[in-house]
N, C-alpha and C. Protein backbone atom coordinates (compact mmCIF):
# COMPACT_ATOMS: atom_id res chain seq x y z
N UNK A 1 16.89 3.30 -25.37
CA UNK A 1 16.69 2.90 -23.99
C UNK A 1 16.50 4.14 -23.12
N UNK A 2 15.67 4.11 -22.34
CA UNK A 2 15.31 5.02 -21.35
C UNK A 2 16.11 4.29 -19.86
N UNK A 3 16.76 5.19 -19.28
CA UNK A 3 17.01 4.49 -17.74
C UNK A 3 15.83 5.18 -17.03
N UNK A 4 15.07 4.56 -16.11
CA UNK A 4 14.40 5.10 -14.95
C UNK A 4 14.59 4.76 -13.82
N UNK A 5 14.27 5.76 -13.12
CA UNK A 5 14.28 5.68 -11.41
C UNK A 5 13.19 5.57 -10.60
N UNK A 6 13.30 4.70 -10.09
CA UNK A 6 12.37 4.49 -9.24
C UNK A 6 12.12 4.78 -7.72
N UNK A 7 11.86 5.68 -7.40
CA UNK A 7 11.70 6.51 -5.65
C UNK A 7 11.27 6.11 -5.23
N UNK A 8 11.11 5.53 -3.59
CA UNK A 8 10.30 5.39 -2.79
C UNK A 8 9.39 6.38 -2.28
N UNK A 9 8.18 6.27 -2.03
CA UNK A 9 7.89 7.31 -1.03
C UNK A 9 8.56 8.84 -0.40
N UNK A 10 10.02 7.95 0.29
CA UNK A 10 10.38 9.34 0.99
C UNK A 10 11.47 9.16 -0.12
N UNK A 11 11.45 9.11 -1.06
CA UNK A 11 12.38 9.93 -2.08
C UNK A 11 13.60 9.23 -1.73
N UNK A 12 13.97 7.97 -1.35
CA UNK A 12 15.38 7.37 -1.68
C UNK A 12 14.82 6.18 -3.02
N UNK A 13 16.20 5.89 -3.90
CA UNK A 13 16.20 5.05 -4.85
C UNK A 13 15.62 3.35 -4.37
N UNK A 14 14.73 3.36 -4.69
CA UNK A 14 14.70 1.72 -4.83
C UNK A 14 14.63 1.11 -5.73
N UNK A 15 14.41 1.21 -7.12
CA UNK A 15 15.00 0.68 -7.96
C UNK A 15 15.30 1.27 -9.29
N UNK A 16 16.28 0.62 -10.29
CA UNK A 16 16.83 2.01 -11.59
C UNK A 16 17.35 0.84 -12.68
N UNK A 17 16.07 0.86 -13.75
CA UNK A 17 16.21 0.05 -14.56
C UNK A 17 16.47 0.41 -15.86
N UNK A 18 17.20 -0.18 -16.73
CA UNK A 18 16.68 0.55 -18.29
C UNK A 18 15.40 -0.30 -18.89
N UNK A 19 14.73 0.67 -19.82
CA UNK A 19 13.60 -0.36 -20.46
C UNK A 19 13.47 0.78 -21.95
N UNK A 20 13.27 -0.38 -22.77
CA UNK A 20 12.95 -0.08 -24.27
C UNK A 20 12.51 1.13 -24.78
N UNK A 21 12.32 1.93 -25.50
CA UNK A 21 11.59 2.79 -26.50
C UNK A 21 10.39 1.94 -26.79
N UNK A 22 9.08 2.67 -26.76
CA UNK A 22 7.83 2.33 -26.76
C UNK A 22 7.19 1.92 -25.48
N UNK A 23 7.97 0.89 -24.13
CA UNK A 23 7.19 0.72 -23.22
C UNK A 23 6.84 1.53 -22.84
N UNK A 24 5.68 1.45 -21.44
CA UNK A 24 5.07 2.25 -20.84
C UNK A 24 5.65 1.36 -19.70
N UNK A 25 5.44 3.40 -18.75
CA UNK A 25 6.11 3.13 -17.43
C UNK A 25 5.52 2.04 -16.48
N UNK A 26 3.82 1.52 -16.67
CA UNK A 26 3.07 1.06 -15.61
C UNK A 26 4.02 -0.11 -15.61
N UNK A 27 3.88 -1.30 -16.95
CA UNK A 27 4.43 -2.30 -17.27
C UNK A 27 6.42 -2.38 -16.45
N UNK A 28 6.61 -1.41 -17.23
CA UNK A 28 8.19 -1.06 -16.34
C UNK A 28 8.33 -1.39 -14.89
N UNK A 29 7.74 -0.40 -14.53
CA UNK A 29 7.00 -0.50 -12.94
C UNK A 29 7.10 -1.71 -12.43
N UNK A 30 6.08 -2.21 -12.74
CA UNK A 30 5.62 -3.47 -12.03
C UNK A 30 6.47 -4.58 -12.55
N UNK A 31 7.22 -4.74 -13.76
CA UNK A 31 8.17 -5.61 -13.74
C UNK A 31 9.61 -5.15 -12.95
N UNK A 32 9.56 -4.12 -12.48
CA UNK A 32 10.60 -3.71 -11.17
C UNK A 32 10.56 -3.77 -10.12
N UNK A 33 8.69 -4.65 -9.64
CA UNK A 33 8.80 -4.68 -8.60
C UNK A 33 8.02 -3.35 -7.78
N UNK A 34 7.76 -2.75 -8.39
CA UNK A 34 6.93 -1.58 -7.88
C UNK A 34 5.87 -1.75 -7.32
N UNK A 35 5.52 -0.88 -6.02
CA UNK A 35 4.16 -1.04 -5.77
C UNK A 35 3.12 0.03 -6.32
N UNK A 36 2.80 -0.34 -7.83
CA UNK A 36 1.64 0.14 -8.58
C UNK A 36 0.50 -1.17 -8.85
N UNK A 37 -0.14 -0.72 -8.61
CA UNK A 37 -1.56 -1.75 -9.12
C UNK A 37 -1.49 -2.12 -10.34
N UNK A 38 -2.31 -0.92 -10.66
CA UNK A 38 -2.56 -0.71 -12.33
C UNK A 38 -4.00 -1.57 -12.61
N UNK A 39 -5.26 -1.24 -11.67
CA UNK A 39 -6.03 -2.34 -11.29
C UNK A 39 -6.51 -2.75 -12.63
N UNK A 40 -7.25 -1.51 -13.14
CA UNK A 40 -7.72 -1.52 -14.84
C UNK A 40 -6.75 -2.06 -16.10
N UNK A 41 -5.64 -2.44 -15.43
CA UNK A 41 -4.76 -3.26 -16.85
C UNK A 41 -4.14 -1.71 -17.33
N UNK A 42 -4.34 -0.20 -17.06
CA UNK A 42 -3.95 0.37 -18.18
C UNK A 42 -5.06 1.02 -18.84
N UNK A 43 -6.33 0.69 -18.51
CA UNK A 43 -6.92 1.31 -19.45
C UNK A 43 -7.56 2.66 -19.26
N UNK A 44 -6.93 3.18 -18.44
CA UNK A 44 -7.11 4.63 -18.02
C UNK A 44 -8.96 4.75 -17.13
N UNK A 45 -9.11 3.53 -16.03
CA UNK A 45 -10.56 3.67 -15.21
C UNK A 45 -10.34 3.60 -13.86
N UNK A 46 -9.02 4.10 -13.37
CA UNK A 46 -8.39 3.79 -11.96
C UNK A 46 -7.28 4.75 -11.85
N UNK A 47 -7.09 5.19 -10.54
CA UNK A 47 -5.58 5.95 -10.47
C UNK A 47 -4.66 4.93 -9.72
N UNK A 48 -4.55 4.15 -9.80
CA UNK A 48 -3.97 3.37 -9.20
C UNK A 48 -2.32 3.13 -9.60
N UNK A 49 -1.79 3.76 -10.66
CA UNK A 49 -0.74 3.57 -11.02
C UNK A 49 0.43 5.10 -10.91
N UNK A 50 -0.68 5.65 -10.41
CA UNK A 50 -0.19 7.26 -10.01
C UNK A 50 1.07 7.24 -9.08
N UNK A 51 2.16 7.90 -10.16
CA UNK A 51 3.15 8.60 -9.93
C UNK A 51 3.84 10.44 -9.55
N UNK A 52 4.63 10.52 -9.26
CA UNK A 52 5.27 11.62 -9.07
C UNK A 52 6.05 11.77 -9.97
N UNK A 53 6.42 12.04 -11.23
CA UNK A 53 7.34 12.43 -11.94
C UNK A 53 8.10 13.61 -11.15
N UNK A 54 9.47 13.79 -11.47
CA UNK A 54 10.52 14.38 -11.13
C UNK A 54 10.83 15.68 -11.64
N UNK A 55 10.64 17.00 -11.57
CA UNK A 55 9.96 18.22 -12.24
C UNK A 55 10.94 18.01 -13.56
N UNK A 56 12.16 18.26 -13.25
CA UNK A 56 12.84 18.17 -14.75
C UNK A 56 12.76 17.49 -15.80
N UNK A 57 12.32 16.06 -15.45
CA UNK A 57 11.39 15.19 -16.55
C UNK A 57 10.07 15.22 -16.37
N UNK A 58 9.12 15.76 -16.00
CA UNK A 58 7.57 16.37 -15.77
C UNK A 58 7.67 16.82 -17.64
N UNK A 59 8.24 18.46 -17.56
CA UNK A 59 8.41 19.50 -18.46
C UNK A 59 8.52 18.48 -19.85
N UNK A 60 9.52 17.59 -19.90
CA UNK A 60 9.38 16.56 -21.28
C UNK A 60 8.30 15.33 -21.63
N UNK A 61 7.70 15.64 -21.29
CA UNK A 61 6.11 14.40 -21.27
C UNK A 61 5.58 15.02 -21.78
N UNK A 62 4.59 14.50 -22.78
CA UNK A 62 3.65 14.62 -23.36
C UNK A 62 2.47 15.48 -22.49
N UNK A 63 1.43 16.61 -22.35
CA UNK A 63 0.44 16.59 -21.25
C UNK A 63 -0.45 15.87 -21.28
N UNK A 64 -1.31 15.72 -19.73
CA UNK A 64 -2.06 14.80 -19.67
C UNK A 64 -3.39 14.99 -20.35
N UNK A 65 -4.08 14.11 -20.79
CA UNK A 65 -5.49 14.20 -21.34
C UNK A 65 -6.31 14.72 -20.33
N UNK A 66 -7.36 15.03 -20.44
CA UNK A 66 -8.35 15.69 -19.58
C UNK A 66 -8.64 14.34 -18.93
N UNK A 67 -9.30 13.64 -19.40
CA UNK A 67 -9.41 12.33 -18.39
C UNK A 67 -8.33 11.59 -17.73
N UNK A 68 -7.19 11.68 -17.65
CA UNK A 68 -5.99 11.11 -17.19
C UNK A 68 -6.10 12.52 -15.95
N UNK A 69 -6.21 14.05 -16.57
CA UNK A 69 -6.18 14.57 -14.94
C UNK A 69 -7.68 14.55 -14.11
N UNK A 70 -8.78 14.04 -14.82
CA UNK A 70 -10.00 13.80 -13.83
C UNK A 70 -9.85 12.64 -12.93
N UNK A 71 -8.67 11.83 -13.39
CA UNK A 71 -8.89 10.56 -12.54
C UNK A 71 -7.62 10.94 -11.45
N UNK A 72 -6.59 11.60 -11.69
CA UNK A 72 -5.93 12.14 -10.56
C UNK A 72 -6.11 13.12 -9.87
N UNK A 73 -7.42 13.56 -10.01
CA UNK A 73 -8.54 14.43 -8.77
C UNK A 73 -8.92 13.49 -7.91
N UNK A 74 -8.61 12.25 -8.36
CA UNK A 74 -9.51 11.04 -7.40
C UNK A 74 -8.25 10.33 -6.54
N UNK A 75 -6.91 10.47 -6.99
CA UNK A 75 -6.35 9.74 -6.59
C UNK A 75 -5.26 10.65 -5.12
N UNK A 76 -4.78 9.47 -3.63
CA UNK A 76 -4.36 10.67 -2.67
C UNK A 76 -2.77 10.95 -2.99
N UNK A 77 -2.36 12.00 -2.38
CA UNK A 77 -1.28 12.51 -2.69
C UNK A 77 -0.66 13.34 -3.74
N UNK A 78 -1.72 13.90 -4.63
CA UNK A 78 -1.49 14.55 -6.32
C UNK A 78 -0.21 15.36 -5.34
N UNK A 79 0.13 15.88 -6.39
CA UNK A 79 1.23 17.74 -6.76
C UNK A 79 0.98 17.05 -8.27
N UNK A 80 1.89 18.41 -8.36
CA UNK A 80 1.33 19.31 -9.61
C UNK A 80 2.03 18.34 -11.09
N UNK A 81 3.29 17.63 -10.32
CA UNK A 81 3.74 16.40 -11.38
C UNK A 81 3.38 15.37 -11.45
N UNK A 82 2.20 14.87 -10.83
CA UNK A 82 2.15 13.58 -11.12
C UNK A 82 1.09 13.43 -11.93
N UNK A 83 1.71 12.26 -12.57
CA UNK A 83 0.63 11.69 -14.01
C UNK A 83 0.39 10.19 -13.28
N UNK A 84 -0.22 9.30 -14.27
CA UNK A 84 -0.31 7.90 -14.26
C UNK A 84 0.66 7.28 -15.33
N UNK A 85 1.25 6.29 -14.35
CA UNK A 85 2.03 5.60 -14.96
C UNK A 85 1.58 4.91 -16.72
N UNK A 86 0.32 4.38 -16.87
CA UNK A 86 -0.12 3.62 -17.96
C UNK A 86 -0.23 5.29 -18.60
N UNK A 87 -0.17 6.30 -18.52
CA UNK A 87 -0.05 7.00 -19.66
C UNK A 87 1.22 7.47 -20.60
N UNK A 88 2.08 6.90 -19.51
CA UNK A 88 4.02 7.41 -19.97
C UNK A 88 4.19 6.35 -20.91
N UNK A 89 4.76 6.73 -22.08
CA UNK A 89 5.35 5.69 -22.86
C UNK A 89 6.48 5.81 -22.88
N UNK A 90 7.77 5.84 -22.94
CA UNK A 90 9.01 6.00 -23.08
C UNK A 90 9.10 6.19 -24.24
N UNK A 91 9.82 7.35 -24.79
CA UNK A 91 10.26 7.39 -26.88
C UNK A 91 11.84 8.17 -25.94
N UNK A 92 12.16 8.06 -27.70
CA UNK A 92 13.73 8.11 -27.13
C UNK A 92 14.03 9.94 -26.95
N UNK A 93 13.21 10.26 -26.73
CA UNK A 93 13.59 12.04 -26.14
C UNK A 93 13.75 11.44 -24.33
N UNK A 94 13.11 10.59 -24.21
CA UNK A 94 13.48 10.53 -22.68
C UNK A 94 14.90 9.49 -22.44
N UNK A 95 15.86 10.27 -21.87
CA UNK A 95 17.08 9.45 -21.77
C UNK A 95 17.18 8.88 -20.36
N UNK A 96 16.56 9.53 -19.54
CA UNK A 96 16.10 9.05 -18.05
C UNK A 96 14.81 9.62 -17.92
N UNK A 97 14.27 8.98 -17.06
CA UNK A 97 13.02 9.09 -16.14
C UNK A 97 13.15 9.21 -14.64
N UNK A 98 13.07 10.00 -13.94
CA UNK A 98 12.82 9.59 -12.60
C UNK A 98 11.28 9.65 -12.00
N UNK A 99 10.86 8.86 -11.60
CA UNK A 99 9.30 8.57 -10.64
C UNK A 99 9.24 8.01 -9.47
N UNK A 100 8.62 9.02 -8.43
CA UNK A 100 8.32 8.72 -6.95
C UNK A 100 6.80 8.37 -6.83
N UNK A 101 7.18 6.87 -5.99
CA UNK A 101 6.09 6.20 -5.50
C UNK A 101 4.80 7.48 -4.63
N UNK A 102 3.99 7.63 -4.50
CA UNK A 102 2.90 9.03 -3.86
C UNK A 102 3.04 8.50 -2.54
N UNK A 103 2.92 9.28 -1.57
CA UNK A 103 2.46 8.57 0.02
C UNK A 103 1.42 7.24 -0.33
N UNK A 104 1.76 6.50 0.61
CA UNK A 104 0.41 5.56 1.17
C UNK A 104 0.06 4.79 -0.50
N UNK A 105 1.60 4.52 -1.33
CA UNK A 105 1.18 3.69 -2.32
C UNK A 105 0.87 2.40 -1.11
N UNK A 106 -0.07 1.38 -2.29
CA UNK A 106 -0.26 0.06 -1.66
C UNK A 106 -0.48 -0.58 -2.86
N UNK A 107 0.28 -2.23 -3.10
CA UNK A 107 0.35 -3.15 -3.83
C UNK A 107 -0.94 -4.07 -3.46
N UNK A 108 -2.01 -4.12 -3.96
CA UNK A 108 -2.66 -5.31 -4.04
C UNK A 108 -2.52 -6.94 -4.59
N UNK A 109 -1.63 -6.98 -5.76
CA UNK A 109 -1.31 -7.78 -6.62
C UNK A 109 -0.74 -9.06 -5.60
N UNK A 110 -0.37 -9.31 -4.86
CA UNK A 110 0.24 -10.04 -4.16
C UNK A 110 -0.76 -10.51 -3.18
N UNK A 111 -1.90 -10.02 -2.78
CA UNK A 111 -2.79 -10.84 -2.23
C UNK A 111 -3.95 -11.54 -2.43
């Protein structure tokens, strides 16, 4: 089990769930209630699921593919930690996660 955190925007907790070995964070996410899209399902053709990872868990992730960082050239709010959520899988080297929502996330899913 991985616990993750979930940041708002300005960096207070809004939500801190555990979830399995093997999920991915997008799925996590959005069954927490997150406002990530994830418009493409996941399939890496949108930044829409773009996170802030937390520098101290940044350093333990896998790096990003070249196309996972061409599409967060596209997406607003980058620094230097954030990945996309549909690329995080959780394995059990991660014992927590923490991830902040980027400025000016917006949930479409609900309308």
């Amino acid at each position: 089990m991985t616990r993750v955190r979930f940041l708002d925007t300005a960096g207070a907790l809004s939500a801190a769930v555990d979830a399995p070995v093997g999920a991915r964070l997008l799925d996590v996410a959005q069954a927490a209630g997150q406002p990530l899209e994830g418009t493409c399902e996941g399939q890496m053709a949108c930044s829409t699921c773009h996170v802030v990872v937390a520098p101290e868990d940044f350093a333990r992730l896998p790096p990003a593919s070249e196309n996972e960082e061409d599409l967060l050239d596209l997406a607003a709010h980058v620094t230097r930690t954030s990945r996309l959520a549909c690329q995080i899988w959780l394995d059990e080297t991660l014992a927590t996660l923490t991830v902040r929502m980027p400025g000016q996330a917006h949930n479409m899913m609900g309308r």
